[in-house]
N, C-alpha and C. Protein backbone atom coordinates (compact mmCIF):
# COMPACT_ATOMS: atom_id res chain seq x y z
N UNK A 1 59.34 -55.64 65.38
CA UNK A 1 58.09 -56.37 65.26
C UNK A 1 58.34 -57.87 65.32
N UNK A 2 57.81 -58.33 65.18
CA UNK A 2 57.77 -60.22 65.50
C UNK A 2 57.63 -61.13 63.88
N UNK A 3 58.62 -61.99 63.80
CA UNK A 3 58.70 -62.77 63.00
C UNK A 3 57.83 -63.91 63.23
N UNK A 4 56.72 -64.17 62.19
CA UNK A 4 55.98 -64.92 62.02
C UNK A 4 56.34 -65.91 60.63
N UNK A 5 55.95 -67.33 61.39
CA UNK A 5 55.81 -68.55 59.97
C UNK A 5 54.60 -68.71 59.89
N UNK A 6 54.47 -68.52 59.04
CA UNK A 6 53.65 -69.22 57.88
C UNK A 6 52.88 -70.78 57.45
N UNK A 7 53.00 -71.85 57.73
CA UNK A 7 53.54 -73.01 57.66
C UNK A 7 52.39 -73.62 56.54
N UNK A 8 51.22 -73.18 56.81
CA UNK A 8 50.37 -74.29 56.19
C UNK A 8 49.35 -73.22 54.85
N UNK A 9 49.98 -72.08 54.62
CA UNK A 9 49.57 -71.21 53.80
C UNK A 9 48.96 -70.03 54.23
N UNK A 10 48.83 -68.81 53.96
CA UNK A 10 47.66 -67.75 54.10
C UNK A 10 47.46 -66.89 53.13
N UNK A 11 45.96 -66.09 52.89
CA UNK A 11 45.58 -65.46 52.23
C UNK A 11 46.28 -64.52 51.85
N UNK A 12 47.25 -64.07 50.59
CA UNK A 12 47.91 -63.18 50.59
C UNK A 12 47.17 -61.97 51.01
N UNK A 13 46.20 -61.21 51.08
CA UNK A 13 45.78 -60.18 51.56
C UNK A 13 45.94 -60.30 53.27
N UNK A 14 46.42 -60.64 53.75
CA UNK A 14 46.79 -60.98 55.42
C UNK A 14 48.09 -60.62 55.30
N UNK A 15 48.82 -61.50 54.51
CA UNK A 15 49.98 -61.23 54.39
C UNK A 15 50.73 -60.22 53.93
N UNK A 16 50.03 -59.56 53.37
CA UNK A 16 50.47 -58.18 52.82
C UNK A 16 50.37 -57.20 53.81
N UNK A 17 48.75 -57.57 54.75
CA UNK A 17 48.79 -56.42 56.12
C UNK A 17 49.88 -56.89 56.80
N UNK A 18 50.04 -58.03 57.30
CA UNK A 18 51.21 -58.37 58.62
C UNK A 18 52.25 -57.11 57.95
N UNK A 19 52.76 -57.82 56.79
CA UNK A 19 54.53 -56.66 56.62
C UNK A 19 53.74 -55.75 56.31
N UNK A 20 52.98 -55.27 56.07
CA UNK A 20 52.84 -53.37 55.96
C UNK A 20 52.84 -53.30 57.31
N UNK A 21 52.40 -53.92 58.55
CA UNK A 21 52.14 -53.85 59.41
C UNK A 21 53.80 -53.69 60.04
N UNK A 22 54.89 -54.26 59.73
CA UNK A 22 56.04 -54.16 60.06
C UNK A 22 56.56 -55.54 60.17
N UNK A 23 55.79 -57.05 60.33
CA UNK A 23 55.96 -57.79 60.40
C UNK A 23 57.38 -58.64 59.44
N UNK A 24 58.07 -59.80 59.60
CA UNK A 24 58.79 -60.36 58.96
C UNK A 24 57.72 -62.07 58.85
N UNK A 25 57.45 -62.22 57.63
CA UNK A 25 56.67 -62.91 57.27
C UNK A 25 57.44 -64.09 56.50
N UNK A 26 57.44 -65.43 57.15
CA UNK A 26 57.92 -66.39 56.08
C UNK A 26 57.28 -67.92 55.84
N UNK A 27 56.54 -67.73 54.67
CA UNK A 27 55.67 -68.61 54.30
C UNK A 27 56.70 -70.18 53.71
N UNK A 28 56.74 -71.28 54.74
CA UNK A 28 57.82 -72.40 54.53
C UNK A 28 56.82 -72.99 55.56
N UNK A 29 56.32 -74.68 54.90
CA UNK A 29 56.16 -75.82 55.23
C UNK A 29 57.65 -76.68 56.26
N UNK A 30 57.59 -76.62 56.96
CA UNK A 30 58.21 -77.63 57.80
C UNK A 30 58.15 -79.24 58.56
N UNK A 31 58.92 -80.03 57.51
CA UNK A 31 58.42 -81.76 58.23
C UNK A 31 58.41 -81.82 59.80
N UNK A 32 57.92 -82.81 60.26
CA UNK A 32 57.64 -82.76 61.66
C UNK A 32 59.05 -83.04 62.36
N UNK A 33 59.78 -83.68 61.68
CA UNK A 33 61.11 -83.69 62.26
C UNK A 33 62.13 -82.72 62.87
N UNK A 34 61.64 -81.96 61.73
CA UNK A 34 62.69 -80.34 61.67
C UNK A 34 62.08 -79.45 62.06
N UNK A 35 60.29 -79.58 62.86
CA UNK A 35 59.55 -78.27 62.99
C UNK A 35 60.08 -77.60 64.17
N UNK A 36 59.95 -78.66 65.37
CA UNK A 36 60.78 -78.14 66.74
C UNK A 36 61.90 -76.78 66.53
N UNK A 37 62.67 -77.57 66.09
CA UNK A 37 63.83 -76.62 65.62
C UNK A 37 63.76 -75.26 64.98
N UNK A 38 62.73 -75.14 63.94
CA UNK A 38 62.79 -74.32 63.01
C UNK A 38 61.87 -73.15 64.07
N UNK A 39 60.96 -73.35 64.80
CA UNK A 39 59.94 -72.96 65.62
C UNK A 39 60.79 -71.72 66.68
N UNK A 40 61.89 -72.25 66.67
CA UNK A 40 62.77 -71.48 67.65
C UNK A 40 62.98 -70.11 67.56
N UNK A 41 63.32 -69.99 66.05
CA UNK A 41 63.31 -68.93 65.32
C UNK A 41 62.57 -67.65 65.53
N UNK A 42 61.27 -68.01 65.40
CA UNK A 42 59.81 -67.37 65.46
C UNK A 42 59.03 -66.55 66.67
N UNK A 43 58.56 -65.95 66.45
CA UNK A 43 57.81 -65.37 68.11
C UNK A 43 56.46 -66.23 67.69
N UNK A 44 55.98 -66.09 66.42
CA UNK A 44 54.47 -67.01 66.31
C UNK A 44 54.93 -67.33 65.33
N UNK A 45 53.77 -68.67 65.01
CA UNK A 45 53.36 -69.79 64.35
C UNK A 45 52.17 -69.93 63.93
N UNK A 46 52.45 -69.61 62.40
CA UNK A 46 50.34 -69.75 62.21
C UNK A 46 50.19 -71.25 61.21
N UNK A 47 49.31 -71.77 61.58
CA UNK A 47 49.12 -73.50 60.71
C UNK A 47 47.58 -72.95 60.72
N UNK A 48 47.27 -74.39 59.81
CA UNK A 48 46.42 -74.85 59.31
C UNK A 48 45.81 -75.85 59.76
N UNK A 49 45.43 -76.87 58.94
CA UNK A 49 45.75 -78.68 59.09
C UNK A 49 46.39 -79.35 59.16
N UNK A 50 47.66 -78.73 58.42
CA UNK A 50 48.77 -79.94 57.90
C UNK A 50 49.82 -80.15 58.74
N UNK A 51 50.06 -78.81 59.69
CA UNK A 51 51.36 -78.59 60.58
C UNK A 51 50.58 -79.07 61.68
N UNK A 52 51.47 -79.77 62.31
CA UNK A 52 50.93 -80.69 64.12
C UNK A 52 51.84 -80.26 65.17
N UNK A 53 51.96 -79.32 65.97
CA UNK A 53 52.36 -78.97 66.69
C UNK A 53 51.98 -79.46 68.43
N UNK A 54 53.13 -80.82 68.31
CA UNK A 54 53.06 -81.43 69.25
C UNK A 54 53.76 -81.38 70.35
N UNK A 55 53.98 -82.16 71.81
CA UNK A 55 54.61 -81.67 73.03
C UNK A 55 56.21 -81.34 72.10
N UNK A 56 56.81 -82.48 71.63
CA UNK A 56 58.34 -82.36 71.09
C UNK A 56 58.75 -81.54 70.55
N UNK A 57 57.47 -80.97 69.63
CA UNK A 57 57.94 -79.60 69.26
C UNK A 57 57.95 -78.41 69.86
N UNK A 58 57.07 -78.18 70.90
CA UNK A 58 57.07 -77.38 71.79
C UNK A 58 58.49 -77.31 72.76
N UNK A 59 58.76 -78.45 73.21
CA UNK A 59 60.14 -78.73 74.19
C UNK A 59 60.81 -78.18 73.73
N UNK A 60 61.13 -78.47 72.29
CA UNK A 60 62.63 -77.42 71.34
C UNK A 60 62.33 -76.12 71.19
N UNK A 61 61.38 -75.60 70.60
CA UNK A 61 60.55 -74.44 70.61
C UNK A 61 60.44 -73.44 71.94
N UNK A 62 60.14 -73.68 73.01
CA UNK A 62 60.17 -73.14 74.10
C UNK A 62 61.63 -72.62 74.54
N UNK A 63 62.85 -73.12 73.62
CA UNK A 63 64.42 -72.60 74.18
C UNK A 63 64.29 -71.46 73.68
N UNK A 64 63.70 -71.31 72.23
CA UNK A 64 63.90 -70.00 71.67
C UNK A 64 62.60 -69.36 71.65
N UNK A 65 62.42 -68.12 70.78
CA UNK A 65 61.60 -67.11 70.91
C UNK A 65 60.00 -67.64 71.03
N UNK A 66 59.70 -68.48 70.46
CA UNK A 66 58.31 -69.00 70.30
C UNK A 66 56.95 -68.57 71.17
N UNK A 67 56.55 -67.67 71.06
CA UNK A 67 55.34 -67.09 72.12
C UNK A 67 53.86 -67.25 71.77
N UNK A 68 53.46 -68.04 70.64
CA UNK A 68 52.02 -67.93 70.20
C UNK A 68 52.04 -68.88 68.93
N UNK A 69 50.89 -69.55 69.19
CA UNK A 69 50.51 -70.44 68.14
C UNK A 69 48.93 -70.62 67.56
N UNK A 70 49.23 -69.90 66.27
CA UNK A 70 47.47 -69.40 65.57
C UNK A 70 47.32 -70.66 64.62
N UNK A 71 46.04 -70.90 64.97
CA UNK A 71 45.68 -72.28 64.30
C UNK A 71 44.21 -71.78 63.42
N UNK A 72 44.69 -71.16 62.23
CA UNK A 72 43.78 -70.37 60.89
C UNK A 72 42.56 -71.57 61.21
N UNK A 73 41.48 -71.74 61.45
CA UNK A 73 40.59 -72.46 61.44
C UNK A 73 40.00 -72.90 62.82
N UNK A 74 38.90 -73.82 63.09
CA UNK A 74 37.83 -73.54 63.92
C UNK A 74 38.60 -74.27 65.11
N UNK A 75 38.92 -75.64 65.15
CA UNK A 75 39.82 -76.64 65.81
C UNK A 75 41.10 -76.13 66.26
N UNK A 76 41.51 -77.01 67.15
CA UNK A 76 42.52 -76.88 68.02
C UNK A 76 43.35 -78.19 67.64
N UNK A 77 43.21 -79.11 67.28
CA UNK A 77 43.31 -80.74 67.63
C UNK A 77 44.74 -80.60 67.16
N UNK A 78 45.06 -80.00 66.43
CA UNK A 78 46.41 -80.03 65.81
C UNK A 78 47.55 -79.51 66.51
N UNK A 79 47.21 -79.32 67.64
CA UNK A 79 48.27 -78.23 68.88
C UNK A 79 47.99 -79.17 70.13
N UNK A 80 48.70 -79.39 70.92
CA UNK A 80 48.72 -79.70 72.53
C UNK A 80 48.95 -78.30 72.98
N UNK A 81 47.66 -77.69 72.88
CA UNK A 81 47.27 -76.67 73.52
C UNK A 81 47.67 -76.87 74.86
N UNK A 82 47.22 -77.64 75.89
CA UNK A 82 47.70 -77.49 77.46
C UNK A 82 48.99 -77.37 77.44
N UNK A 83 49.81 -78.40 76.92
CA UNK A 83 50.85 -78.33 76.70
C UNK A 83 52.14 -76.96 76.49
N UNK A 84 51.16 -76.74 75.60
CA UNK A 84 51.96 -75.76 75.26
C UNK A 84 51.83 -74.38 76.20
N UNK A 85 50.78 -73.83 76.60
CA UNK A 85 50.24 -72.89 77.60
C UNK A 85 50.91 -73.20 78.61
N UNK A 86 51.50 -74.39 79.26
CA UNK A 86 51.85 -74.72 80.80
C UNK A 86 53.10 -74.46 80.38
N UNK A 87 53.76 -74.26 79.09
CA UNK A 87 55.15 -73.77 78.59
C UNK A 87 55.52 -72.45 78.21
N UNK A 88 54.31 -71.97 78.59
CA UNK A 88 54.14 -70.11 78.07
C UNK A 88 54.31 -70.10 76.20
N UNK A 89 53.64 -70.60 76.22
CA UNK A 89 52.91 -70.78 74.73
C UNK A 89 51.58 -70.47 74.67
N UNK A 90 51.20 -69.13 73.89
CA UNK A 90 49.83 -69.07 74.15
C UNK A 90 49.42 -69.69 72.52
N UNK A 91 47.90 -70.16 72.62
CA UNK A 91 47.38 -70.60 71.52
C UNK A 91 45.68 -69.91 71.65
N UNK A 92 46.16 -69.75 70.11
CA UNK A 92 44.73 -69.30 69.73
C UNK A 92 44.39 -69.64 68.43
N UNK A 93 43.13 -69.70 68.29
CA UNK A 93 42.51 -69.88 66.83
C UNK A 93 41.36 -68.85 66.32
N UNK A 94 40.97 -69.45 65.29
CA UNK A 94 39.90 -68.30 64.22
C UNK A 94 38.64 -69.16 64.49
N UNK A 95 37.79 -69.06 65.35
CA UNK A 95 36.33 -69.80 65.60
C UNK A 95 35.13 -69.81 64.02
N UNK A 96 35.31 -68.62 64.51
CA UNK A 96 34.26 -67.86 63.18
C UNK A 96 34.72 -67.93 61.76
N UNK A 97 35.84 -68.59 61.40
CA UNK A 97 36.34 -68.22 60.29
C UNK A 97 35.87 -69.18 59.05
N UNK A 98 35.50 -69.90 59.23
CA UNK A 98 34.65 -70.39 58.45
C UNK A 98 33.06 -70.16 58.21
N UNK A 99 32.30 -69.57 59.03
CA UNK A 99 31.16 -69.86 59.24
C UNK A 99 30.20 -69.05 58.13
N UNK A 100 30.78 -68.28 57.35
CA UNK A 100 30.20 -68.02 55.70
C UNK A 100 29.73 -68.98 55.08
N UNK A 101 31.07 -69.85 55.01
CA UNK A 101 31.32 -70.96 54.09
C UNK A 101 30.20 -72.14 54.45
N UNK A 102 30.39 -72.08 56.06
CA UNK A 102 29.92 -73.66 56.18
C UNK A 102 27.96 -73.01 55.88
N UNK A 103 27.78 -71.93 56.08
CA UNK A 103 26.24 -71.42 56.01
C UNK A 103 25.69 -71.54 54.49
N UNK A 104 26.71 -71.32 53.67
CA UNK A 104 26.54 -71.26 51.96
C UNK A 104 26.46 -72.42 51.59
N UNK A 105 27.08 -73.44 52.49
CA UNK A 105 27.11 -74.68 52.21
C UNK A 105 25.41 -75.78 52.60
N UNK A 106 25.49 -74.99 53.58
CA UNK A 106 23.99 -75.74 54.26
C UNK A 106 22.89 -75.43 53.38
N UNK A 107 22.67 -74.45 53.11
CA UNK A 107 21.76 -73.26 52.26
C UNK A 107 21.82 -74.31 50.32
N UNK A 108 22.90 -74.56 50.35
CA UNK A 108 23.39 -75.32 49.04
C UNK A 108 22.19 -76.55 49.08
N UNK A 109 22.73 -77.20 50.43
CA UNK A 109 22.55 -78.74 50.05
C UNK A 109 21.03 -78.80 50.60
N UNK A 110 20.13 -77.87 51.17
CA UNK A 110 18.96 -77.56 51.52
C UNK A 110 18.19 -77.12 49.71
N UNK A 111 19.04 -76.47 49.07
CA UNK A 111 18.33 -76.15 47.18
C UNK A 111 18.44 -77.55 46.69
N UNK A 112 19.36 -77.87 46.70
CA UNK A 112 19.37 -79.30 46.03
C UNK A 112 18.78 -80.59 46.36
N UNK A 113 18.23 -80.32 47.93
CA UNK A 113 17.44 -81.14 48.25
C UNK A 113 16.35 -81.06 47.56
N UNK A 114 15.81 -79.95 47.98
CA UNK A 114 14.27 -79.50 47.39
C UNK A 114 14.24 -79.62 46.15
N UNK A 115 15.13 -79.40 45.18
CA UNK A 115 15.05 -79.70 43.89
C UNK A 115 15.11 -80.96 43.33
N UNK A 116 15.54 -81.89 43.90
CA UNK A 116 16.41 -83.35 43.61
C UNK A 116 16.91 -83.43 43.24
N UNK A 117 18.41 -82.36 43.17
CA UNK A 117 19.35 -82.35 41.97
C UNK A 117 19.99 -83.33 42.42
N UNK A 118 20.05 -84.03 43.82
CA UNK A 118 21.02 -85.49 43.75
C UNK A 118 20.71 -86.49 43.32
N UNK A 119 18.78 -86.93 43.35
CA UNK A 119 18.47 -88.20 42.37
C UNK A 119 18.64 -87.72 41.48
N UNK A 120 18.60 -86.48 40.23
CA UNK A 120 18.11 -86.37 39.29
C UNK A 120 19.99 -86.13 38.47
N UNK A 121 20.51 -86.36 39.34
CA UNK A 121 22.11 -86.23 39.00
C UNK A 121 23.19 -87.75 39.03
N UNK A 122 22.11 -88.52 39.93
CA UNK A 122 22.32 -89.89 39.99
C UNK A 122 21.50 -91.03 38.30
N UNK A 123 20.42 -89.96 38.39
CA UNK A 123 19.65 -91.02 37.33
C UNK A 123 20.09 -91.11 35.86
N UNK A 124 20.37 -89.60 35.71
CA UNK A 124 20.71 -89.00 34.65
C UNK A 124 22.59 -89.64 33.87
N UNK A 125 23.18 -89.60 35.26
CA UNK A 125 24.31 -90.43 35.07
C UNK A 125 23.92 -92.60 34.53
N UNK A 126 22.99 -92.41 35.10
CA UNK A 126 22.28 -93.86 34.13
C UNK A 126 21.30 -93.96 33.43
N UNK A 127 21.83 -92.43 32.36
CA UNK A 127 21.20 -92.27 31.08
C UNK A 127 19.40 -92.38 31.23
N UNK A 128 19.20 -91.51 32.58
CA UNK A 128 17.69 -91.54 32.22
C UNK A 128 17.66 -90.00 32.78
N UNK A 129 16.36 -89.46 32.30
CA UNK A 129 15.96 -87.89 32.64
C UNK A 129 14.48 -88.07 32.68
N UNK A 130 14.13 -87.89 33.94
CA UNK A 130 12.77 -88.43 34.57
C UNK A 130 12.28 -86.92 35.16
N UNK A 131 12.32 -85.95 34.62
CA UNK A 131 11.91 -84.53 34.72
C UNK A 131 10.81 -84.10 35.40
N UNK A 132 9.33 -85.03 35.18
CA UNK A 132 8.15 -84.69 35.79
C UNK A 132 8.59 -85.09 37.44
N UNK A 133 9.37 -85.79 37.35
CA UNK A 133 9.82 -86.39 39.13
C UNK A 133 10.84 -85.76 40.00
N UNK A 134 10.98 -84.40 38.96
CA UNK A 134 12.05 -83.30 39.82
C UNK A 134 11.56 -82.41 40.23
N UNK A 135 10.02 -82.17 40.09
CA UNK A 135 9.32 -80.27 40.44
C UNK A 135 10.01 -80.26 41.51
N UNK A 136 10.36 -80.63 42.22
CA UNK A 136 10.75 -79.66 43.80
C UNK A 136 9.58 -79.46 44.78
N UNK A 137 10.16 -78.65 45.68
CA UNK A 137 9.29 -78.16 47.09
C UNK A 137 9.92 -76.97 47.34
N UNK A 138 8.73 -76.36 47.58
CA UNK A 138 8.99 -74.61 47.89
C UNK A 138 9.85 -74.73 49.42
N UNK A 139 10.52 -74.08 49.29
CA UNK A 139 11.45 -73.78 50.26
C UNK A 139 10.68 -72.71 51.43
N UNK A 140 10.16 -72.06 51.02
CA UNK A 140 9.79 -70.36 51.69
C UNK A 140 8.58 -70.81 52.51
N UNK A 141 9.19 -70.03 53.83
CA UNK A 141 7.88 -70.27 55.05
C UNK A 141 7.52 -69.08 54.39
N UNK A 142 6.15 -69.68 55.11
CA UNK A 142 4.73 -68.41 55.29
C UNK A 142 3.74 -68.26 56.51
N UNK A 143 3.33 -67.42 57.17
CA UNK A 143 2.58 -67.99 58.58
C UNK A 143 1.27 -68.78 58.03
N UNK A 144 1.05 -68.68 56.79
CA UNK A 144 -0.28 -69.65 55.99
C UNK A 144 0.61 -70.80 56.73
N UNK A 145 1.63 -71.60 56.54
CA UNK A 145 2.23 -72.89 56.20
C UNK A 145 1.85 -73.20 58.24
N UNK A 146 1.98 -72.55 58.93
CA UNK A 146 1.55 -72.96 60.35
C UNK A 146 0.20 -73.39 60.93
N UNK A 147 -0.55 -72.86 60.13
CA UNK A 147 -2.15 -72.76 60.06
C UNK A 147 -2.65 -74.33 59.74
């Protein structure tokens, strides 16, 4: 099976499928100095944010096993993707893999609008609580509200 790094963290429940899966799994941060090198090792490479997998590292990387580079998150920016592909480096990422998060998040700051929990979290921090000036706004369409 294929030895995979690790570099910028993963969900231990991933990690537990890869090696049940048969995989050799090794979760180690690498400085940019020493990544080239260490890359050699590996058939894939999974990062995050923090690991930058640039042409130089690819150049060293490409002597040895290196065949794929997973970038856990929506972006690419952190890979010279062309780069690396015109070196038989394939790259891929997780598009969707946030998009729970970023929806729970919108949904968040859409309640707190309507509520004013940001003036009423700003005012309150300068010791005032102005309560009648927080009712809110109903959130919920209705086909009445088009009419």
């Amino acid at each position: 099976m294929a030895k995979i790094l690790v570099a910028d963290g993963m969900e231990k429940s991933a990690i537990e499928k890869l090696t049940a899966a048969g995989h050799e799994i090794v979760e180690k941060f690498y400085e940019p100095e020493v990544l080239g090198e260490a890359l050699k090792d590996f058939d894939c490479v999974v990062v995050r944010s923090a690991t930058k997998v640039r042409a130089p590292h690819i150049d060293i990387a490409k002597t040895g096993k290196l065949k794929l580079v997973i970038r856990g998150g929506v972006g690419v920016d952190n890979i010279d993707v062309k780069y690396a592909e015109e070196n038989g480096i394939t790259v891929r990422n997780t598009p969707m893999a946030s998009s729970a998060s970023v929806a729970e998040c919108a949904i968040g700051h859409m309640f707190a609008i309507a509520r004013y929990i940001h003036i009423a979290n700003h005012t309150m921090r300068n010791g005032k609580w102005d309560k009648k000036y927080y009712e809110g706004i109903c959130l919920l369409y209705t086909s009445d509200a088009a009419d």
